[in-house]
N, C-alpha and C. Protein backbone atom coordinates (compact mmCIF):
# COMPACT_ATOMS: atom_id res chain seq x y z
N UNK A 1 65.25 -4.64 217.33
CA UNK A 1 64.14 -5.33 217.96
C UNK A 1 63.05 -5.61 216.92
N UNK A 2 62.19 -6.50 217.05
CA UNK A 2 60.76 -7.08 216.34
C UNK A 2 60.39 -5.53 216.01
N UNK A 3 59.78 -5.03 217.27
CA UNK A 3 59.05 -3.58 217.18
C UNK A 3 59.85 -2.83 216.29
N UNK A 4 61.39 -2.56 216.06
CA UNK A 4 61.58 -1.44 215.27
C UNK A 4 61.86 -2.13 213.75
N UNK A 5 62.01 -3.39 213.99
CA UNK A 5 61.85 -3.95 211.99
C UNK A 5 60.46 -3.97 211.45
N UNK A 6 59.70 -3.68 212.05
CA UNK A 6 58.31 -3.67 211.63
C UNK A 6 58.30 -1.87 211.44
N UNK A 7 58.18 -1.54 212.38
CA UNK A 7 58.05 0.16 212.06
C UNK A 7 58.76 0.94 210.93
N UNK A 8 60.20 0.10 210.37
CA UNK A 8 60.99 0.31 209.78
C UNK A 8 60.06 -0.21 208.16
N UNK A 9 59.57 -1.54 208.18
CA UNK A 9 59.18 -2.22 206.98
C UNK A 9 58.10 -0.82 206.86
N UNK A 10 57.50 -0.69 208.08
CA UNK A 10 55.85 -0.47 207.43
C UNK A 10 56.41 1.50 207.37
N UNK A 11 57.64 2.19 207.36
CA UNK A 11 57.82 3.39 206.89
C UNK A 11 58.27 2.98 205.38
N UNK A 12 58.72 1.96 205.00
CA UNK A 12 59.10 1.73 203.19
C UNK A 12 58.63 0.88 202.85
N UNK A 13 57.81 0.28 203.02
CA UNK A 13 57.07 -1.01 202.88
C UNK A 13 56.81 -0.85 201.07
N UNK A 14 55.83 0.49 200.21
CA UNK A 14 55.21 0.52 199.47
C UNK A 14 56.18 1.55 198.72
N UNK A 15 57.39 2.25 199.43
CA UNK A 15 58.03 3.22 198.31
C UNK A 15 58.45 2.81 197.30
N UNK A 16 58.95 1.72 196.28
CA UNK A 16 58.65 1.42 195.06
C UNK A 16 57.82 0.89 194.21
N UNK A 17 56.91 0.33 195.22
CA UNK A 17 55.66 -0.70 194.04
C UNK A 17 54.22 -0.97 195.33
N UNK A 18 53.36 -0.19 194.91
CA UNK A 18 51.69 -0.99 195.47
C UNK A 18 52.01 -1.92 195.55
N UNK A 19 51.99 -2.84 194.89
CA UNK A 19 51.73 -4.66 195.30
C UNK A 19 52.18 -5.25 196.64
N UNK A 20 51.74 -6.00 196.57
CA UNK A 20 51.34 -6.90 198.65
C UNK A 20 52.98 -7.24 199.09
N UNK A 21 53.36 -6.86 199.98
CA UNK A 21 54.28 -6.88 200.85
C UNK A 21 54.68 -8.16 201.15
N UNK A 22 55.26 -9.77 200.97
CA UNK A 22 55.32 -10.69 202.06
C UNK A 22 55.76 -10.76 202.96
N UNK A 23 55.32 -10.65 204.02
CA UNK A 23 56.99 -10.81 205.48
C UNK A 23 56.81 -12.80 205.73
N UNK A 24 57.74 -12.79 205.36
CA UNK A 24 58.10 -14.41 205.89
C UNK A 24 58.68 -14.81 207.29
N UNK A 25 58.16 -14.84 208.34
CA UNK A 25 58.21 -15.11 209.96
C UNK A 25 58.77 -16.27 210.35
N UNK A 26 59.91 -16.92 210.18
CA UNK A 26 60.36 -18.24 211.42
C UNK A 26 60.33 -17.62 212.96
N UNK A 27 59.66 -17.90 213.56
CA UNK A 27 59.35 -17.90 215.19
C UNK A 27 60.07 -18.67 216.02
N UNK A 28 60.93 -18.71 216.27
CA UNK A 28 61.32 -19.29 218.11
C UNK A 28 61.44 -18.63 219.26
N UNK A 29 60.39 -18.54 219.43
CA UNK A 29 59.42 -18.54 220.83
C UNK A 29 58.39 -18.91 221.49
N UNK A 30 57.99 -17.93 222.96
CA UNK A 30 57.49 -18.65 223.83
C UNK A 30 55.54 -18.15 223.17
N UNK A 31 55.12 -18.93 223.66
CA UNK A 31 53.17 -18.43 223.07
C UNK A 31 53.10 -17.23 223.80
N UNK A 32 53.69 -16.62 224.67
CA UNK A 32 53.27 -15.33 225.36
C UNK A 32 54.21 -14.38 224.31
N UNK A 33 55.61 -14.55 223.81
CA UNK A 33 55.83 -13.54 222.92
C UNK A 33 55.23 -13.67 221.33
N UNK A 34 55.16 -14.89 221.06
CA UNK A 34 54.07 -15.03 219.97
C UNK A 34 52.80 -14.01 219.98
N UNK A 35 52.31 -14.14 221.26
CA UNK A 35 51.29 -13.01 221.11
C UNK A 35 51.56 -12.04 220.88
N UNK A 36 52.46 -11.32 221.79
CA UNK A 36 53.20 -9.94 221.62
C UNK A 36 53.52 -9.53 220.25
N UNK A 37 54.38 -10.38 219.50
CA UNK A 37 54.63 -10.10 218.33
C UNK A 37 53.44 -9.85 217.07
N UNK A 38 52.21 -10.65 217.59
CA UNK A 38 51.08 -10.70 216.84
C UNK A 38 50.33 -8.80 217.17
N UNK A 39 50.46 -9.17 218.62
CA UNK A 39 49.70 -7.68 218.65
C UNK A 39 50.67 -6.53 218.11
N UNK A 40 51.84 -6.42 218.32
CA UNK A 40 52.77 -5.70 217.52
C UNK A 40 52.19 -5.21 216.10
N UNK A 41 52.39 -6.91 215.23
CA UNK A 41 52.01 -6.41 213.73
C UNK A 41 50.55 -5.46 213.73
N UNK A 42 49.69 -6.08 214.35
CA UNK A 42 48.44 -4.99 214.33
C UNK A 42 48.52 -4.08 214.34
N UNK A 43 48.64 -3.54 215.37
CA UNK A 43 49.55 -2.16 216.16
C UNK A 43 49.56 -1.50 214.88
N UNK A 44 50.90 -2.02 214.33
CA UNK A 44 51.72 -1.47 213.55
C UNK A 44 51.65 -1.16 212.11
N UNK A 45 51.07 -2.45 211.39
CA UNK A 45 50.37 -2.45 210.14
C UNK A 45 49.10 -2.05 209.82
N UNK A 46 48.63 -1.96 211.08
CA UNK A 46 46.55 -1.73 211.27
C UNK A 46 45.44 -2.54 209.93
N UNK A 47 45.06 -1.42 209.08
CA UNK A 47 44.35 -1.95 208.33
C UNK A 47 45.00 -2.66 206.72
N UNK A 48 46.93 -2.39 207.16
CA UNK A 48 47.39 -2.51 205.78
C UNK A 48 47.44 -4.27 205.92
N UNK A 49 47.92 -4.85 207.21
CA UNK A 49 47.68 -6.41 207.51
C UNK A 49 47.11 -7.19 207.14
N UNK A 50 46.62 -7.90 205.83
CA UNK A 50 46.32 -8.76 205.50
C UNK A 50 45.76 -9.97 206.40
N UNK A 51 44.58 -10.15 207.31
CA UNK A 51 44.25 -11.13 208.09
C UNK A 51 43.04 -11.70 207.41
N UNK A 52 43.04 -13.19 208.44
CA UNK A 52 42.20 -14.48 207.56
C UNK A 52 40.55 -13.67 208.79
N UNK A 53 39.98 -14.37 207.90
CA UNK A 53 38.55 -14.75 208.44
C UNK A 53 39.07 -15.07 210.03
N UNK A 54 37.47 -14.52 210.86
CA UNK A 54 37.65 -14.98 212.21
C UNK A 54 36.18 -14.86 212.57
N UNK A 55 35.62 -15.77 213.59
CA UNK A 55 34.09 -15.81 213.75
C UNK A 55 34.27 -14.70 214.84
N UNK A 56 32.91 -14.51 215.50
CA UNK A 56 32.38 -13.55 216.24
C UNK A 56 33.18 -13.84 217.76
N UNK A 57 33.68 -15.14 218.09
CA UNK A 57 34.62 -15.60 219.24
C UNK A 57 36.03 -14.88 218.76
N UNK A 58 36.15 -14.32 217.65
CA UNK A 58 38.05 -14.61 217.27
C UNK A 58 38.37 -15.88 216.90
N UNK A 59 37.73 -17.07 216.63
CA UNK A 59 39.12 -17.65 216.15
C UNK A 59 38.83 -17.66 214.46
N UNK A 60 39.75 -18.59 214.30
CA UNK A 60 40.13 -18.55 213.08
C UNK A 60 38.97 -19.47 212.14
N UNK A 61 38.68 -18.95 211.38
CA UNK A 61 37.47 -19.64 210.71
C UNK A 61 38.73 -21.00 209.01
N UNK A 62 38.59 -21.98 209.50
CA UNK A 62 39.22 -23.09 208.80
C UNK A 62 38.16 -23.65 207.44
N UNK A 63 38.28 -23.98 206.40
CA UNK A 63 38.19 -24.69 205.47
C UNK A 63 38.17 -26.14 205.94
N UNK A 64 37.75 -27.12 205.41
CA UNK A 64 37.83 -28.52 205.00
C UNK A 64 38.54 -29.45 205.20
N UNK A 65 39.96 -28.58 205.20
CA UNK A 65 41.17 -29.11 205.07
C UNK A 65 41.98 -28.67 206.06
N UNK A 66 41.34 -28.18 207.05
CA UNK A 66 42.02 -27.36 208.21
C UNK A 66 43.24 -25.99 207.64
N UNK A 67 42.83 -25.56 206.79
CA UNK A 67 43.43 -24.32 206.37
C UNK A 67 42.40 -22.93 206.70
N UNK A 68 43.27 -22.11 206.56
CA UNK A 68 42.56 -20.72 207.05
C UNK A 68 41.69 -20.28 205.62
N UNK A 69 40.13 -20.11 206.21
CA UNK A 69 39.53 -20.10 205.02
C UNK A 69 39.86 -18.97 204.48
N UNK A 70 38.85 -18.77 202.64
CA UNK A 70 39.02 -17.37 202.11
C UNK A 70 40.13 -17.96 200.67
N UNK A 71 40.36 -17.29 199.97
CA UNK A 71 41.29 -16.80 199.48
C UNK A 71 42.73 -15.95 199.38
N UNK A 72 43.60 -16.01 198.73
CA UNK A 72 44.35 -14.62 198.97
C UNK A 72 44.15 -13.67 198.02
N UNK A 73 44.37 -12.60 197.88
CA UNK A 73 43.81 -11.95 196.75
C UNK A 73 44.45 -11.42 195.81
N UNK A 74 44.16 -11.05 194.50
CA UNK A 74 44.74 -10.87 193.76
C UNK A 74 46.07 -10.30 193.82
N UNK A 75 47.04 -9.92 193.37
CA UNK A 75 47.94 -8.96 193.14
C UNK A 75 47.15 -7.03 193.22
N UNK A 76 46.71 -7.47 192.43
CA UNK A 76 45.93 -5.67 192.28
C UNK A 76 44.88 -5.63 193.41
N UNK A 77 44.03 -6.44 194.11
CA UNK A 77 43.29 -6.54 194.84
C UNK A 77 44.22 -5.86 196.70
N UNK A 78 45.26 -6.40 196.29
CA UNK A 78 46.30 -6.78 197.33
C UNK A 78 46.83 -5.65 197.70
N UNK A 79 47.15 -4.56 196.59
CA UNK A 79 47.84 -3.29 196.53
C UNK A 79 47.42 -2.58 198.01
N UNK A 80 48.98 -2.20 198.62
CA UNK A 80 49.54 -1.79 199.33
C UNK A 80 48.73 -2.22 200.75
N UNK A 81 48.79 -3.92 200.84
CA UNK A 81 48.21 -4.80 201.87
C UNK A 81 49.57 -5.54 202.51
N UNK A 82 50.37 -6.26 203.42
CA UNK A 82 51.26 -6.47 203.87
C UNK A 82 50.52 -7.99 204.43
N UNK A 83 50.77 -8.98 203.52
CA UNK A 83 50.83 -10.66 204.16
C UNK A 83 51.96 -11.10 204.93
N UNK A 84 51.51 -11.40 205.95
CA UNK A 84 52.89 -11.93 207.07
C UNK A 84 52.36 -14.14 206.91
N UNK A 85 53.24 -14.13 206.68
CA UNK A 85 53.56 -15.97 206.48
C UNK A 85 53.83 -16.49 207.66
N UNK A 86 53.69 -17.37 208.82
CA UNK A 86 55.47 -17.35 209.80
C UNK A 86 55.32 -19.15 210.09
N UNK A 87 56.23 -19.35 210.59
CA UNK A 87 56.59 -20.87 210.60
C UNK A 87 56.97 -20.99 212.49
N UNK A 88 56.62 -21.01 212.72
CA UNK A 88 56.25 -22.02 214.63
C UNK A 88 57.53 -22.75 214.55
């Protein structure tokens, strides 16, 4: 299941190397398990999750270009942080 490949990543996630984790996400599903899966990673990763900017409503605070503002951060900055990517 979603829930136990995540619990699984985030027990070895960092046992050979600090540096930032990518999980690369293709999604086919419904927006109600989209959520689920979102609150999952929280859950699960807590403060190691790598998330964008969000205003005082929650959403997502965008750039110029309709991208999620901010930066990503360094490699060393990044150490033992987990970026999830996913594709809709």
């Amino acid at each position: 299941s979603f829930n136990a490949i995540c619990q699984t990543i985030h027990s070895h996630a960092f046992a050979k190397s600090p540096y930032p984790l990518i999980l690369s996400i293709e999604q086919h599903c419904s927006e109600g398990n989209l959520r689920r899966q979102a609150d999952m990673l929280r859950e699960i990763f807590g403060d190691s999750l790598l998330r964008p900017d969000c205003d005082a409503q929650g959403n997502l605070v965008l750039d110029q270009h309709g991208n999620p503002a901010g930066s990503l951060p360094t490699p060393e900055e990044g150490k033992h942080r987990i970026i999830c990517k996913s594709k809709l």
